[in-house]
C-alpha atoms as a PDB file:
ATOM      1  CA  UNK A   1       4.648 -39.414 -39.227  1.00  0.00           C
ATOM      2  CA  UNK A   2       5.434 -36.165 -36.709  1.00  0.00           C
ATOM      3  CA  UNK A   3       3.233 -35.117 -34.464  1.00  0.00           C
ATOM      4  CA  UNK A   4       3.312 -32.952 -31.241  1.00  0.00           C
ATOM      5  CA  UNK A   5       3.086 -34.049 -27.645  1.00  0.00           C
ATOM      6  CA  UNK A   6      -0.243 -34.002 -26.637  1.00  0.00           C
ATOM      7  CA  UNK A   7      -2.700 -35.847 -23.583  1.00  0.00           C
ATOM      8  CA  UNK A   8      -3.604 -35.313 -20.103  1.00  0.00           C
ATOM      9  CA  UNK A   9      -1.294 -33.679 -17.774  1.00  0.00           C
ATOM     10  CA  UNK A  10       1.515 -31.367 -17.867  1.00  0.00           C
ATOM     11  CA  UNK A  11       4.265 -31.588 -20.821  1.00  0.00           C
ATOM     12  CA  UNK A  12       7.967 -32.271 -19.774  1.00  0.00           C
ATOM     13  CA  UNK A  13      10.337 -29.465 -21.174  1.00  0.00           C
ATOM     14  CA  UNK A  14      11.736 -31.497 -23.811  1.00  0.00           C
ATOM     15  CA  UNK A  15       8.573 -32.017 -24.586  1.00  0.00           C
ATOM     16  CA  UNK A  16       7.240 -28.419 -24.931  1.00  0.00           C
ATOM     17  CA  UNK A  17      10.259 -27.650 -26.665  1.00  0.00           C
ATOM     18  CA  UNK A  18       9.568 -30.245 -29.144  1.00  0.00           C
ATOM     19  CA  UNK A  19       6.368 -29.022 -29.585  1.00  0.00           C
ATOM     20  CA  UNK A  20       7.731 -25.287 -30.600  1.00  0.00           C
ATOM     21  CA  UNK A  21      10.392 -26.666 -33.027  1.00  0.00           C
ATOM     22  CA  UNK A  22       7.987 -28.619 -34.705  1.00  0.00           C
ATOM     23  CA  UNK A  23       5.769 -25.716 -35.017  1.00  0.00           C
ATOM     24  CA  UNK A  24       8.197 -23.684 -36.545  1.00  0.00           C
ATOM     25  CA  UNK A  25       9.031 -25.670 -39.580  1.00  0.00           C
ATOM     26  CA  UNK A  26       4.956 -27.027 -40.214  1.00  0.00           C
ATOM     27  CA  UNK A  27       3.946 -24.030 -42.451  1.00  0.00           C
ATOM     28  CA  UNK A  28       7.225 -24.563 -44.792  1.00  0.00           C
ATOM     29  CA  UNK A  29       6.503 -28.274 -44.883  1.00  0.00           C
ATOM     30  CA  UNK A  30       2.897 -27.912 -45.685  1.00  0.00           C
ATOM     31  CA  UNK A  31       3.813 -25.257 -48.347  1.00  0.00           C
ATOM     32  CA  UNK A  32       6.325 -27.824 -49.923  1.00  0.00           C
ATOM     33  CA  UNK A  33       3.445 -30.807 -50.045  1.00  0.00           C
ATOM     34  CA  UNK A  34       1.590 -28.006 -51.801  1.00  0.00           C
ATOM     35  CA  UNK A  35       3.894 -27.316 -54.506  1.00  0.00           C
ATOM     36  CA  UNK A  36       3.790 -30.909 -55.162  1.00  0.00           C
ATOM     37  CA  UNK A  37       0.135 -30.829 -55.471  1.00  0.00           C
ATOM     38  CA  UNK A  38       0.094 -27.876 -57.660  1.00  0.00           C
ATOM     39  CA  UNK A  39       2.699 -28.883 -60.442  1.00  0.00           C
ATOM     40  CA  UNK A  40       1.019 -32.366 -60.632  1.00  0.00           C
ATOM     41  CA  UNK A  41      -2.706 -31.912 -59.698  1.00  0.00           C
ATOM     42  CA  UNK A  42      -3.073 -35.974 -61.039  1.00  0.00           C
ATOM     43  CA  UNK A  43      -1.196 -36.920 -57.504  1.00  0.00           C
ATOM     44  CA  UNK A  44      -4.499 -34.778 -55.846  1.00  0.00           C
ATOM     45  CA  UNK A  45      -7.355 -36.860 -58.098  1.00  0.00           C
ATOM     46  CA  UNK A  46      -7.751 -39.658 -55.179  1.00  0.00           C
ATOM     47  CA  UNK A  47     -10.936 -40.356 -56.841  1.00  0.00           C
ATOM     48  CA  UNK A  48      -8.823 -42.045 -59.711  1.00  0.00           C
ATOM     49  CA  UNK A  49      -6.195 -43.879 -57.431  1.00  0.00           C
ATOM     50  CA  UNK A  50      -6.896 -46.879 -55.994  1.00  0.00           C
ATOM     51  CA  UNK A  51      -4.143 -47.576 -53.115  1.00  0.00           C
ATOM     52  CA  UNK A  52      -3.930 -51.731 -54.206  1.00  0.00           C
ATOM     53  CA  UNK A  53      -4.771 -50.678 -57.686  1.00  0.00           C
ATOM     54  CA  UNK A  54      -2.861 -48.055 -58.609  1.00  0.00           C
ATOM     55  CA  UNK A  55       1.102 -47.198 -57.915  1.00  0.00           C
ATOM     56  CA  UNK A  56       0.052 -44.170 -56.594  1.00  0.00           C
ATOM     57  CA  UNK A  57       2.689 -44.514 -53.673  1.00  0.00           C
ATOM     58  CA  UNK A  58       5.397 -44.621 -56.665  1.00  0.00           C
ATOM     59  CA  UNK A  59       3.659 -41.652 -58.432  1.00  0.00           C
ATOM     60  CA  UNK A  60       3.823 -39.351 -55.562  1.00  0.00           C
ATOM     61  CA  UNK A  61       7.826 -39.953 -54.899  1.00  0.00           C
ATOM     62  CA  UNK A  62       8.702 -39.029 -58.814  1.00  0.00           C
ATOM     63  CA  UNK A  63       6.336 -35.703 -58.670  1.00  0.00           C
ATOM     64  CA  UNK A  64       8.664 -34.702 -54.799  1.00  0.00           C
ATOM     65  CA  UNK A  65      11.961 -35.613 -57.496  1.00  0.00           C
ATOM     66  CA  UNK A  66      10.695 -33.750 -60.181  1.00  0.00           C
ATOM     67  CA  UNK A  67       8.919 -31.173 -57.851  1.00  0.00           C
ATOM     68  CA  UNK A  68      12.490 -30.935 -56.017  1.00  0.00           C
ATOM     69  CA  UNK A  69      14.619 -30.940 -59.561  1.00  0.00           C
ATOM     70  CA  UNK A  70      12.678 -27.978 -60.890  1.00  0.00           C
ATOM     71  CA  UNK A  71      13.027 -26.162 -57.652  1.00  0.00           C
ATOM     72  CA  UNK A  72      16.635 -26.417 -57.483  1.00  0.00           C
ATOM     73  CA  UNK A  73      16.541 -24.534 -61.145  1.00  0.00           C
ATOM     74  CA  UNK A  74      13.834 -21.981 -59.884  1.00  0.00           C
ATOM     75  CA  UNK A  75      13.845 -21.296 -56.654  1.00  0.00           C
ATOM     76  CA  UNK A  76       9.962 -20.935 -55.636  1.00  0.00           C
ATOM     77  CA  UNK A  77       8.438 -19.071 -53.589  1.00  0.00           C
ATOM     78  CA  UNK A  78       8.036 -21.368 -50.288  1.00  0.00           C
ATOM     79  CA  UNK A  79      12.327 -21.409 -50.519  1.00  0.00           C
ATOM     80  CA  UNK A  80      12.667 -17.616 -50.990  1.00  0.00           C
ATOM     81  CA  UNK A  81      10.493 -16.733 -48.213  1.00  0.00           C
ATOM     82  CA  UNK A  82      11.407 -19.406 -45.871  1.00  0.00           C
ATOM     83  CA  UNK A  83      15.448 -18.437 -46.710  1.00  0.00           C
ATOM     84  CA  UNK A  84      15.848 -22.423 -47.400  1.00  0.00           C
ATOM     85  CA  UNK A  85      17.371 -22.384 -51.141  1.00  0.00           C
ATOM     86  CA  UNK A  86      17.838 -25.240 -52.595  1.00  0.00           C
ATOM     87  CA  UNK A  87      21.289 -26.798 -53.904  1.00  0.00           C
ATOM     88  CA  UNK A  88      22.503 -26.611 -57.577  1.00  0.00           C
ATOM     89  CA  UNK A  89      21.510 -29.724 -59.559  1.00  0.00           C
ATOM     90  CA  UNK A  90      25.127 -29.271 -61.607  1.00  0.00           C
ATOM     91  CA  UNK A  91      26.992 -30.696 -58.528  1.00  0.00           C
ATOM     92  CA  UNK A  92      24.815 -33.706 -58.898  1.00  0.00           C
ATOM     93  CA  UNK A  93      26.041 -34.563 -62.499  1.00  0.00           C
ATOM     94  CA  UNK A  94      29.370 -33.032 -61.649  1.00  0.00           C
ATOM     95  CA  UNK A  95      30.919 -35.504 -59.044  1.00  0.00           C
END
C-alpha cells in the first residue's frame, strides 16, 4: 500500500516530490483496477465473498492475468490514453 506524505508540519523536498510523482500515475492506476472490475464484475460482488470463506484473494490475481492478457491483444483505452502500451503476449510463448 502507497500513500502520500501527509501530518503536521512542513514536508521535506523528497517528500513533496514524492507526493507529485505519486499523483501523477494515481488516475492510470485507478483506471487499471477499473478495467479489472468491469471485465469481471463477480470480483466487485463483496456481498458474495467471504475473505476466510472464499479464495477471493486468488480470484482477484487471475481476473489482473486475464485482465492484463486481453489487454496486451487489445490495447484499451486507459493504455492508449495514458501512452503505456502493453507488450506482445507472442514473446511470452516465443522464448
Amino acid at each position: 500500500m502507497v500513500s502520500p506524505f501527509s501530518g503536521v508540519g512542513e514536508l521535506t523536498a523528497a517528500q513533496r516530490e514524492w507526493n507529485v510523482a505519486m499523483g501523477q500515475v494515481q488516475i492510470s492506476v485507478e483506471h487499471g483496477f477499473g478495467l479489472v472490475l468491469q471485465d469481471w464484475p463477480y470480483l466487485n460482488a463483496f456481498w458474495k465473498q467471504k475473505v476466510w470463506g472464499t479464495a477471493c484473494g486468488v480470484w482477484y490475481w487471475v481476473g489482473v492475468l486475464l485482465t492484463n492478457a486481453h489487454s496486451c491483444l487489445v490495447p484499451n483505452q486507459t493504455a492508449i490514453r495514458y501512452g503505456c502500451m502493453p507488450s506482445s503476449l507472442h514473446q511470452y510463448f516465443h522464448d
